[in-house]
N, C-alpha and C. Protein backbone atom coordinates (compact mmCIF):
# COMPACT_ATOMS: atom_id res chain seq x y z
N UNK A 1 122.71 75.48 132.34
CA UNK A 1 122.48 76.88 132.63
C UNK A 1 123.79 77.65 132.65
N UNK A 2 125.12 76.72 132.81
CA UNK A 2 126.23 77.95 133.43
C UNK A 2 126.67 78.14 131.88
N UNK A 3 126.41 77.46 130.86
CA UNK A 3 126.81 77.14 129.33
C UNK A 3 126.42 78.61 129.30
N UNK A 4 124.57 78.73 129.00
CA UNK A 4 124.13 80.01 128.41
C UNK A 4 124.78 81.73 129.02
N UNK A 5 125.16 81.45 130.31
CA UNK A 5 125.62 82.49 130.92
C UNK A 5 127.13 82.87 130.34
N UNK A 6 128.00 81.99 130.73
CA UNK A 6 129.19 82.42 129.81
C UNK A 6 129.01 82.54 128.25
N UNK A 7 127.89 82.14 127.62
CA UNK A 7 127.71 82.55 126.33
C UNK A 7 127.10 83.74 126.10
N UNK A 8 126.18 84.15 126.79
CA UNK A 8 125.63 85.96 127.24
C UNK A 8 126.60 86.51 127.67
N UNK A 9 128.17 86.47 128.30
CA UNK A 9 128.58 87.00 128.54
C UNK A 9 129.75 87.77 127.81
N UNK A 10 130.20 86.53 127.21
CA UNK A 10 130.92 86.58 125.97
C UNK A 10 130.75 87.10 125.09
N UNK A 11 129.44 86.87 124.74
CA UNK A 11 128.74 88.29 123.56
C UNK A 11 128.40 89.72 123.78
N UNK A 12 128.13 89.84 125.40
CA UNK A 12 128.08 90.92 125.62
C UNK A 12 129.47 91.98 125.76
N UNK A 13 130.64 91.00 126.05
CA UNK A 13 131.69 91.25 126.47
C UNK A 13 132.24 91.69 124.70
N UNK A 14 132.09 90.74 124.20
CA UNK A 14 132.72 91.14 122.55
C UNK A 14 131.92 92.23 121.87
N UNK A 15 131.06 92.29 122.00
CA UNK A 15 130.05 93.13 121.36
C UNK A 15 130.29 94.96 121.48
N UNK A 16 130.37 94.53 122.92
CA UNK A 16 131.22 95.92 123.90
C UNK A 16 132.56 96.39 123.55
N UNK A 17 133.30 95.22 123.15
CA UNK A 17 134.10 95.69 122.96
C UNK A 17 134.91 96.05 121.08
N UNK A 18 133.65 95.23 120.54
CA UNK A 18 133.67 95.93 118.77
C UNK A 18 132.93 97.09 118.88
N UNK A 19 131.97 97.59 119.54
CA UNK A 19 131.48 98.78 119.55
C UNK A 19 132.49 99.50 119.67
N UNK A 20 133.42 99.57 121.52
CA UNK A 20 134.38 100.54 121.23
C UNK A 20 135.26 100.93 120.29
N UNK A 21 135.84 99.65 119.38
CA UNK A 21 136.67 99.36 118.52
C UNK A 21 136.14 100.22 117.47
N UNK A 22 135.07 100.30 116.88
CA UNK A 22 134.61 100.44 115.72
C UNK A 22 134.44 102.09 115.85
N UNK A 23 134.47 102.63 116.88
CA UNK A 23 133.82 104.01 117.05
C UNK A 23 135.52 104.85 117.68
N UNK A 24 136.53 103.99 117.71
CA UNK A 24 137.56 104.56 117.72
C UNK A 24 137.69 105.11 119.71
N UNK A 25 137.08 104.42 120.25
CA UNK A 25 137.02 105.15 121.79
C UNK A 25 138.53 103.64 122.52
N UNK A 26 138.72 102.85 121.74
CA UNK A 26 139.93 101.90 122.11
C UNK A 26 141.40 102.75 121.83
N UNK A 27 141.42 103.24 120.45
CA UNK A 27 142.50 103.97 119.87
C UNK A 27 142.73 105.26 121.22
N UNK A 28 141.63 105.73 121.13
CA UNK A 28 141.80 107.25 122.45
C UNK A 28 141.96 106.92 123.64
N UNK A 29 141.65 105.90 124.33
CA UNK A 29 142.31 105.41 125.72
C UNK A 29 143.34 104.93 125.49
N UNK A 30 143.82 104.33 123.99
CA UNK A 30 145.72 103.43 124.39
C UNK A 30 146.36 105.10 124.24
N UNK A 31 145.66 105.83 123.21
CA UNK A 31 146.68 107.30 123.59
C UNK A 31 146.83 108.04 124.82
N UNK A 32 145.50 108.10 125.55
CA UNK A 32 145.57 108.45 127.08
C UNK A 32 146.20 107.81 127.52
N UNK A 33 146.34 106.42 127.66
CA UNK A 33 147.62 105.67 128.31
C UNK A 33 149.03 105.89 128.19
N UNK A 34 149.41 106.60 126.55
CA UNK A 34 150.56 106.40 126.40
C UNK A 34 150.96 107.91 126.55
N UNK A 35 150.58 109.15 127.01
CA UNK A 35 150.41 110.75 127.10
C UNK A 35 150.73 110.47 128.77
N UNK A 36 149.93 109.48 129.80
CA UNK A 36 150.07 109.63 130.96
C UNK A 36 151.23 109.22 131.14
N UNK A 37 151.60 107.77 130.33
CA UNK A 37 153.14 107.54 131.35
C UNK A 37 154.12 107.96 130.33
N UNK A 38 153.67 108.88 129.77
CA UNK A 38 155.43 110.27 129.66
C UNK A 38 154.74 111.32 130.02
N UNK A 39 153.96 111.45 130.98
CA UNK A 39 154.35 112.72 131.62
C UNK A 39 154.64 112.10 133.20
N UNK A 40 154.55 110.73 133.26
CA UNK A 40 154.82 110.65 134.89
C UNK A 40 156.14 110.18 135.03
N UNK A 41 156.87 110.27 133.83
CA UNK A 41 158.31 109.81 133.61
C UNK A 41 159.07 111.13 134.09
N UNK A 42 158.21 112.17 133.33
CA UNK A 42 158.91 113.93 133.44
C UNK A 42 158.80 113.99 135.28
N UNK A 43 157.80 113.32 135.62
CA UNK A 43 157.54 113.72 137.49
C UNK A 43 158.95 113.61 138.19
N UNK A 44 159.13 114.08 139.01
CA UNK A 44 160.21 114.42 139.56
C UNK A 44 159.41 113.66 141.82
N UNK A 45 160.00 112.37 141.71
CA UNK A 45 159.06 111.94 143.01
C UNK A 45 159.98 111.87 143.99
N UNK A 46 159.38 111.99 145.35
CA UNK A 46 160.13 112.69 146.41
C UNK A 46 161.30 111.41 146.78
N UNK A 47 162.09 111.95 147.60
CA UNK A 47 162.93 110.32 148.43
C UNK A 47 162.21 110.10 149.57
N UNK A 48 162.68 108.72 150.18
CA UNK A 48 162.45 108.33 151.15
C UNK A 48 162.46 108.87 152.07
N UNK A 49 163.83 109.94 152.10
CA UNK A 49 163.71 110.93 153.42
C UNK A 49 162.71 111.91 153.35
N UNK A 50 162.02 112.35 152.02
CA UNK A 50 161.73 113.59 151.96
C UNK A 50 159.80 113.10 152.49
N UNK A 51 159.85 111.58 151.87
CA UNK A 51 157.91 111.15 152.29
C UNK A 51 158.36 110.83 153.83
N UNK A 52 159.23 110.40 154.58
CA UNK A 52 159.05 110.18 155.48
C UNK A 52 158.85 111.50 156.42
N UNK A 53 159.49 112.88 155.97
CA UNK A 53 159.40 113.92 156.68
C UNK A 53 158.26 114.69 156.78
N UNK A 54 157.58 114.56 155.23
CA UNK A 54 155.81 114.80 154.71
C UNK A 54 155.10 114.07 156.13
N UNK A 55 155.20 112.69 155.72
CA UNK A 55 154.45 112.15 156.41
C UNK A 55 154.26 112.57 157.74
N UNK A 56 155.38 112.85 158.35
CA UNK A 56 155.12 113.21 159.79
C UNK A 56 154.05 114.62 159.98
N UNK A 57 155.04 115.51 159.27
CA UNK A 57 154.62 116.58 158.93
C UNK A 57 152.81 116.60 158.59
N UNK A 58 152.56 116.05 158.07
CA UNK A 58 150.83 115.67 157.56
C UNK A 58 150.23 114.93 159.19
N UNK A 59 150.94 114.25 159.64
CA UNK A 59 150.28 113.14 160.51
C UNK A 59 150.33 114.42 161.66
N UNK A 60 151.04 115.44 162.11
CA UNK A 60 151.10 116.16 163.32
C UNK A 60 150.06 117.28 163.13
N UNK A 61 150.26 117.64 161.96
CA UNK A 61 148.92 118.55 161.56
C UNK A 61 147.36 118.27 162.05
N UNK A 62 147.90 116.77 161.30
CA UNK A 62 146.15 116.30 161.97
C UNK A 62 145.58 116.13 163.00
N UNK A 63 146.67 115.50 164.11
CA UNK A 63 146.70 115.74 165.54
C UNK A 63 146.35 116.98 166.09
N UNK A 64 147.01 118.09 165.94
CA UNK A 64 146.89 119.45 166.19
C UNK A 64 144.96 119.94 165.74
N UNK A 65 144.99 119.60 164.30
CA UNK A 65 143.39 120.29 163.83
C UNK A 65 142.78 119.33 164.45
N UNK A 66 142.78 118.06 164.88
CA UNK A 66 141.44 117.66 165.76
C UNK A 66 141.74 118.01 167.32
N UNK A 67 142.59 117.77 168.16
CA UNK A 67 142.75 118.62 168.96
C UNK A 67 141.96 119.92 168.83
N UNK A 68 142.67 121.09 168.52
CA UNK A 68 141.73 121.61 168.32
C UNK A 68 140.32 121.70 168.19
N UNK A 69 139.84 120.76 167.38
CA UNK A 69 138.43 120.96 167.17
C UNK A 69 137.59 120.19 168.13
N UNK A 70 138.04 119.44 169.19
CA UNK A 70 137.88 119.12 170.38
C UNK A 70 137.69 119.79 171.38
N UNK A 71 138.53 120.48 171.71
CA UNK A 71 138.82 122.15 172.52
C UNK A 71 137.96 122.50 172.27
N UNK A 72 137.73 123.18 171.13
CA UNK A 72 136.64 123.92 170.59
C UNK A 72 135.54 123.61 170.91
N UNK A 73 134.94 122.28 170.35
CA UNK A 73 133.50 121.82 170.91
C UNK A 73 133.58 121.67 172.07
N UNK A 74 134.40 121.32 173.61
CA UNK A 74 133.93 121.18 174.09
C UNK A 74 133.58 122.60 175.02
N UNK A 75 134.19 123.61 174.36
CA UNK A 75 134.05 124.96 175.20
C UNK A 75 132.52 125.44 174.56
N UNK A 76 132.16 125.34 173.33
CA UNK A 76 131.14 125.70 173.08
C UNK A 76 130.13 124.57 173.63
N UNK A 77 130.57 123.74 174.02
CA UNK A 77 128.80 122.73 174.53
C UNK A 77 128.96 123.56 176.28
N UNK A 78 130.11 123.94 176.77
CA UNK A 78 130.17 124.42 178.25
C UNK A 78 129.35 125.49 178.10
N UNK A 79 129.86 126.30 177.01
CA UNK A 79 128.97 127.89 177.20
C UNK A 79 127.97 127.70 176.34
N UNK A 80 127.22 126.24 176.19
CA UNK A 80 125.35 126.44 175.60
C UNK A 80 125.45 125.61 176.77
N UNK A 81 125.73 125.02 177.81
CA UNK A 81 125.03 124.58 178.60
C UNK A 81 124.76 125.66 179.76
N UNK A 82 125.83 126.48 179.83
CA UNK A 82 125.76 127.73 181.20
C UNK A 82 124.53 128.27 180.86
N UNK A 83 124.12 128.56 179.29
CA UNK A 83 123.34 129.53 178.84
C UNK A 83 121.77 129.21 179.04
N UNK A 84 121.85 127.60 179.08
CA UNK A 84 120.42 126.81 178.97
C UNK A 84 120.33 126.39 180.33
């Protein structure tokens, strides 16, 4: 039984992949491949100091907006409970 399975698979696997071949959709992904890494060559990526300062920067934000949104709910469950 494990014979016929890697042999269904194999054909399905080749088959799949002369289809793409034959219809030219292999040729247009190695060019998407080769368009992405020269433009991520042109990227200009931050330093160490500069993600470590993001990072904080991102991580205090988030502190702050749930805070906030804590505050928030719990003043609005105070004033629907005064109300009810």
């Amino acid at each position: 039984m494990n014979t016929f399975w890697l042999v269904f698979w194999v054909v399905v696997i080749g088959g799949s992949f002369a289809y793409l071949w034959r219809t030219g959709q292999l040729a247009r992904f190695a060019a998407y491949l080769q368009e992405t890494r020269e433009e991520l060559k042109k990227c200009t990526w931050p330093s160490w100091d500069e993600l470590k300062g993001s990072t904080v920067v991102v991580a205090l934000s988030i502190l702050l907006l749930g805070g906030f949104t804590v505050l928030a709910d719990l003043l609005f469950n105070l004033l629907a409970s005064k109300l009810t």
